[in-house]
C-alpha atoms as a PDB file:
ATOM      1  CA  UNK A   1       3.602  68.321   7.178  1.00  0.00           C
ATOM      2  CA  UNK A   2       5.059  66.057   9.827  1.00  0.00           C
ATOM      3  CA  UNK A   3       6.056  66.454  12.922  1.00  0.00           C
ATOM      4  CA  UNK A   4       9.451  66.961  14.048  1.00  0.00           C
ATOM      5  CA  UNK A   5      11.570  65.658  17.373  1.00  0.00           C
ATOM      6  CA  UNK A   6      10.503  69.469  18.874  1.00  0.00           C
ATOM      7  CA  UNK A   7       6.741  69.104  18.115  1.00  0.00           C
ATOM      8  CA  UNK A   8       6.653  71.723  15.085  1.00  0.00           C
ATOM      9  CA  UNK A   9       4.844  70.510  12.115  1.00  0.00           C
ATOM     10  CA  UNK A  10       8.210  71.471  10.049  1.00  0.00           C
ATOM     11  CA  UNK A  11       8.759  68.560   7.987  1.00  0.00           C
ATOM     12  CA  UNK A  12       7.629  68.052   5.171  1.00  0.00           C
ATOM     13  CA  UNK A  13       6.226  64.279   4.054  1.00  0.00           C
ATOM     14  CA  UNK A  14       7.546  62.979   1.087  1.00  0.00           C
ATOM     15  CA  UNK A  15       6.344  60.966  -1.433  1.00  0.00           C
ATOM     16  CA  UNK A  16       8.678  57.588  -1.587  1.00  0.00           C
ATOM     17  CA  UNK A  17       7.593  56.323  -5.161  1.00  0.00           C
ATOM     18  CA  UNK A  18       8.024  60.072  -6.868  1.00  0.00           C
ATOM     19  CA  UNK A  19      11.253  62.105  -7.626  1.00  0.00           C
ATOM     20  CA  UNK A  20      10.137  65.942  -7.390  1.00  0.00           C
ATOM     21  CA  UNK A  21      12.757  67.031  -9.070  1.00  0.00           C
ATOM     22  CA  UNK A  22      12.623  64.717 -11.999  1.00  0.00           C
ATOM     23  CA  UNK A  23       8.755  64.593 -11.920  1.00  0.00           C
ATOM     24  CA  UNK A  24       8.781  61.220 -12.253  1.00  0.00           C
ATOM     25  CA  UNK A  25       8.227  57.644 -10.646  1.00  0.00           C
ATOM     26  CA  UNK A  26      10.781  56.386  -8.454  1.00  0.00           C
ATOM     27  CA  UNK A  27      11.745  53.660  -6.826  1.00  0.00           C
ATOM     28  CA  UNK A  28      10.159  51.054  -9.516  1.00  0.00           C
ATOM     29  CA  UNK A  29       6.477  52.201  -9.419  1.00  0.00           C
ATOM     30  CA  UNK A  30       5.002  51.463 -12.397  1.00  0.00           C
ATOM     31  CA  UNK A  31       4.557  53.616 -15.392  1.00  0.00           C
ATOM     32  CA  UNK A  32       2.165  53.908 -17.906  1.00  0.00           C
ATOM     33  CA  UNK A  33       3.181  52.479 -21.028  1.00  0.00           C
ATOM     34  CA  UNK A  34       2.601  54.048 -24.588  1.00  0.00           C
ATOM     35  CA  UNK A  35       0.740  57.441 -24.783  1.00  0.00           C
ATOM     36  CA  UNK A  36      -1.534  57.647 -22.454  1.00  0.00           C
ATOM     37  CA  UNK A  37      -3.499  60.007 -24.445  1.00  0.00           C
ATOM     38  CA  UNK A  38      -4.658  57.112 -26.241  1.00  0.00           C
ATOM     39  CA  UNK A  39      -5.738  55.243 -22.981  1.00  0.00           C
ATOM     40  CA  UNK A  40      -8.950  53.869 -21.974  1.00  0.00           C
ATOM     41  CA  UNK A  41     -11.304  53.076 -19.205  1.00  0.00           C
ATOM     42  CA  UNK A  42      -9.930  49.499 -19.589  1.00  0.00           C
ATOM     43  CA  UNK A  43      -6.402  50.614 -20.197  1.00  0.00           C
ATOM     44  CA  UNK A  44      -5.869  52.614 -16.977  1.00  0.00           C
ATOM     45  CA  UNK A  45      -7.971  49.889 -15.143  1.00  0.00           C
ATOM     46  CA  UNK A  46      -5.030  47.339 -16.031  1.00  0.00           C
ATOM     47  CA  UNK A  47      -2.488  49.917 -14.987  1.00  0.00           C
ATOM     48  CA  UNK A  48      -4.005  50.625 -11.183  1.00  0.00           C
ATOM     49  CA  UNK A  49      -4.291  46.897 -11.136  1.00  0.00           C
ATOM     50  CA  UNK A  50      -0.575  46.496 -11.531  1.00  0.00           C
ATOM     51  CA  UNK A  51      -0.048  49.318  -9.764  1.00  0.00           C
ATOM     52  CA  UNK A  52      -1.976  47.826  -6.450  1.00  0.00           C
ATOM     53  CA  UNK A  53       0.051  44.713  -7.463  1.00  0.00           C
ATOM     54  CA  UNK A  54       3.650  46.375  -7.048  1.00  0.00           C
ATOM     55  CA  UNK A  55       2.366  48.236  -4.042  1.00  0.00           C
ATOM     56  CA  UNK A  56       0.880  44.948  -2.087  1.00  0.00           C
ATOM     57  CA  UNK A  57       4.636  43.202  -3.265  1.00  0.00           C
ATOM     58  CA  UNK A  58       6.633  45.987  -1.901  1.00  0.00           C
ATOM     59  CA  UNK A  59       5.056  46.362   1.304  1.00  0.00           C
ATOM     60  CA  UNK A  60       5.611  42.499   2.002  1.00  0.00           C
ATOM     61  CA  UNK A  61       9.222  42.498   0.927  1.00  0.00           C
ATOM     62  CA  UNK A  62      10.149  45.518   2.975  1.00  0.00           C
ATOM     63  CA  UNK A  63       6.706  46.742   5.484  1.00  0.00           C
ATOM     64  CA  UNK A  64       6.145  43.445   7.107  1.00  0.00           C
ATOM     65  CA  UNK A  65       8.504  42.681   9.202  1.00  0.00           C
ATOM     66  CA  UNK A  66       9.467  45.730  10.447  1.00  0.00           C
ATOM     67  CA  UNK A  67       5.405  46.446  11.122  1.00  0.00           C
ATOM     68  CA  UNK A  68       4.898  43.762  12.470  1.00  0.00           C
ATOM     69  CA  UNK A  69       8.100  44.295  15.071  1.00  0.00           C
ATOM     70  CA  UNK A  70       6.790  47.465  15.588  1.00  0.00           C
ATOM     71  CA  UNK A  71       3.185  46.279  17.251  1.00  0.00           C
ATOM     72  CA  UNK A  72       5.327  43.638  18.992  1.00  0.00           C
ATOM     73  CA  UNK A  73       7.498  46.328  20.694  1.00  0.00           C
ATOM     74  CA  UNK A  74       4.150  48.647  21.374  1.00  0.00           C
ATOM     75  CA  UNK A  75       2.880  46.072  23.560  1.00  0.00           C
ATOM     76  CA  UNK A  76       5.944  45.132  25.159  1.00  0.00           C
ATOM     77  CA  UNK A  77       5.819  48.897  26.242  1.00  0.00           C
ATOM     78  CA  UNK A  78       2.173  49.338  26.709  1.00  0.00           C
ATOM     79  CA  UNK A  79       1.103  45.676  27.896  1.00  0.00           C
ATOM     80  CA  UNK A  80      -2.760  46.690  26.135  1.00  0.00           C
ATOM     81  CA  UNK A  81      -3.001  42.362  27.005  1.00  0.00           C
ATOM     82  CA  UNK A  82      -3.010  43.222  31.106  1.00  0.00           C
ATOM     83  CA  UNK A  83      -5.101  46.279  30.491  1.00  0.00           C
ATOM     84  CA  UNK A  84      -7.668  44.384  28.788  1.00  0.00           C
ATOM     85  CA  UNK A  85      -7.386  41.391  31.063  1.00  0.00           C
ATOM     86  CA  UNK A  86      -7.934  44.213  34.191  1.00  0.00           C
ATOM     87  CA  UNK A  87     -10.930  45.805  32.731  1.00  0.00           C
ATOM     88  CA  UNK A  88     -12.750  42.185  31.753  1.00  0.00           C
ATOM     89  CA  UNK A  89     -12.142  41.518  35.286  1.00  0.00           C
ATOM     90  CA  UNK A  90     -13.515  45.032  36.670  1.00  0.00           C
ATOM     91  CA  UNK A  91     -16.846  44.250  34.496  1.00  0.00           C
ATOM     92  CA  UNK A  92     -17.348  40.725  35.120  1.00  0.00           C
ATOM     93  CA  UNK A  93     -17.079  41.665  39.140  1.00  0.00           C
ATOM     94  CA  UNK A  94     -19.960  44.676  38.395  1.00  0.00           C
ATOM     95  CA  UNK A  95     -21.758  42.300  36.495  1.00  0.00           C
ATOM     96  CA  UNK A  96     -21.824  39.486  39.378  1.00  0.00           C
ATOM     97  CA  UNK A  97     -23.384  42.747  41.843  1.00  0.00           C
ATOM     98  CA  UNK A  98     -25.973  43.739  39.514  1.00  0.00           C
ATOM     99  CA  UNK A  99     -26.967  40.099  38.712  1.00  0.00           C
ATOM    100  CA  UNK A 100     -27.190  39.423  42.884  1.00  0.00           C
ATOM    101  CA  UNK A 101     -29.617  42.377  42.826  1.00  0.00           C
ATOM    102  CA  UNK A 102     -32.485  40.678  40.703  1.00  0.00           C
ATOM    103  CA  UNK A 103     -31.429  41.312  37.102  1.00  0.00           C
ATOM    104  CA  UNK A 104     -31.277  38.170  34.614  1.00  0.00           C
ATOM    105  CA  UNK A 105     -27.748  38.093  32.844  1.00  0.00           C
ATOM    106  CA  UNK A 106     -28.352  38.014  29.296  1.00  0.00           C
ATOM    107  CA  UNK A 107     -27.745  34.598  28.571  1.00  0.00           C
ATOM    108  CA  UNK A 108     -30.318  33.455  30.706  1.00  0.00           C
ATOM    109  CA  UNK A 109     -33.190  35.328  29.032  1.00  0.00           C
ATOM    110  CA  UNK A 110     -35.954  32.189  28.073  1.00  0.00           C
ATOM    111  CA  UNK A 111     -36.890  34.076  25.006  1.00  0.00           C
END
């Protein structure tokens, strides 16, 4: 179940690549060919393989991009970038107090 606009796991997820009412692929996922009573080990390793295949193509065609705008706009909103840049700064500046006390920062261990 997913979650829907009022917070209530009401919706159900559904599978893109299968038609539940046909009980059948969709979308152009691959099929086993022949009867697949007759397949072997090496048989059904051929068919995951182009399976894996048509998945890795489809998710470049149409996933991509639109992932890819989607981290872009999630750090536009969250700047993680400053964050990070605040917190190296916090720790370098406890660092430099605790090295002033007597302890040897670890790149200066002679062993």
């Amino acid at each position: 179940m997913q979650e829907d606009e009022s917070g209530e796991f009401a919706l159900k997820v559904t599978n893109y690549f299968w038609d539940e009412e046909g009980k059948k692929p969709a979308h152009g996922f691959p099929i086993p060919e022949g009867n697949r009573d007759d397949y072997t080990k090496d048989d059904w390793k051929i068919f995951f393989l182009q399976v894996r295949k048509f998945l890795i193509n489809y998710t470049r065609a149409n996933m991509e991009e639109k992932i890819g705008q989607a981290v872009y706009d999630r750090k536009m909103a969250h700047r993680e970038s400053d964050d990070l840049a605040a917190e190296t700064a916090e720790a370098k500046l406890n660092d430099e107090v605790r090295y002033d006390q007597g302890e040897i920062p670890p790149g200066e261990v002679p062993f």
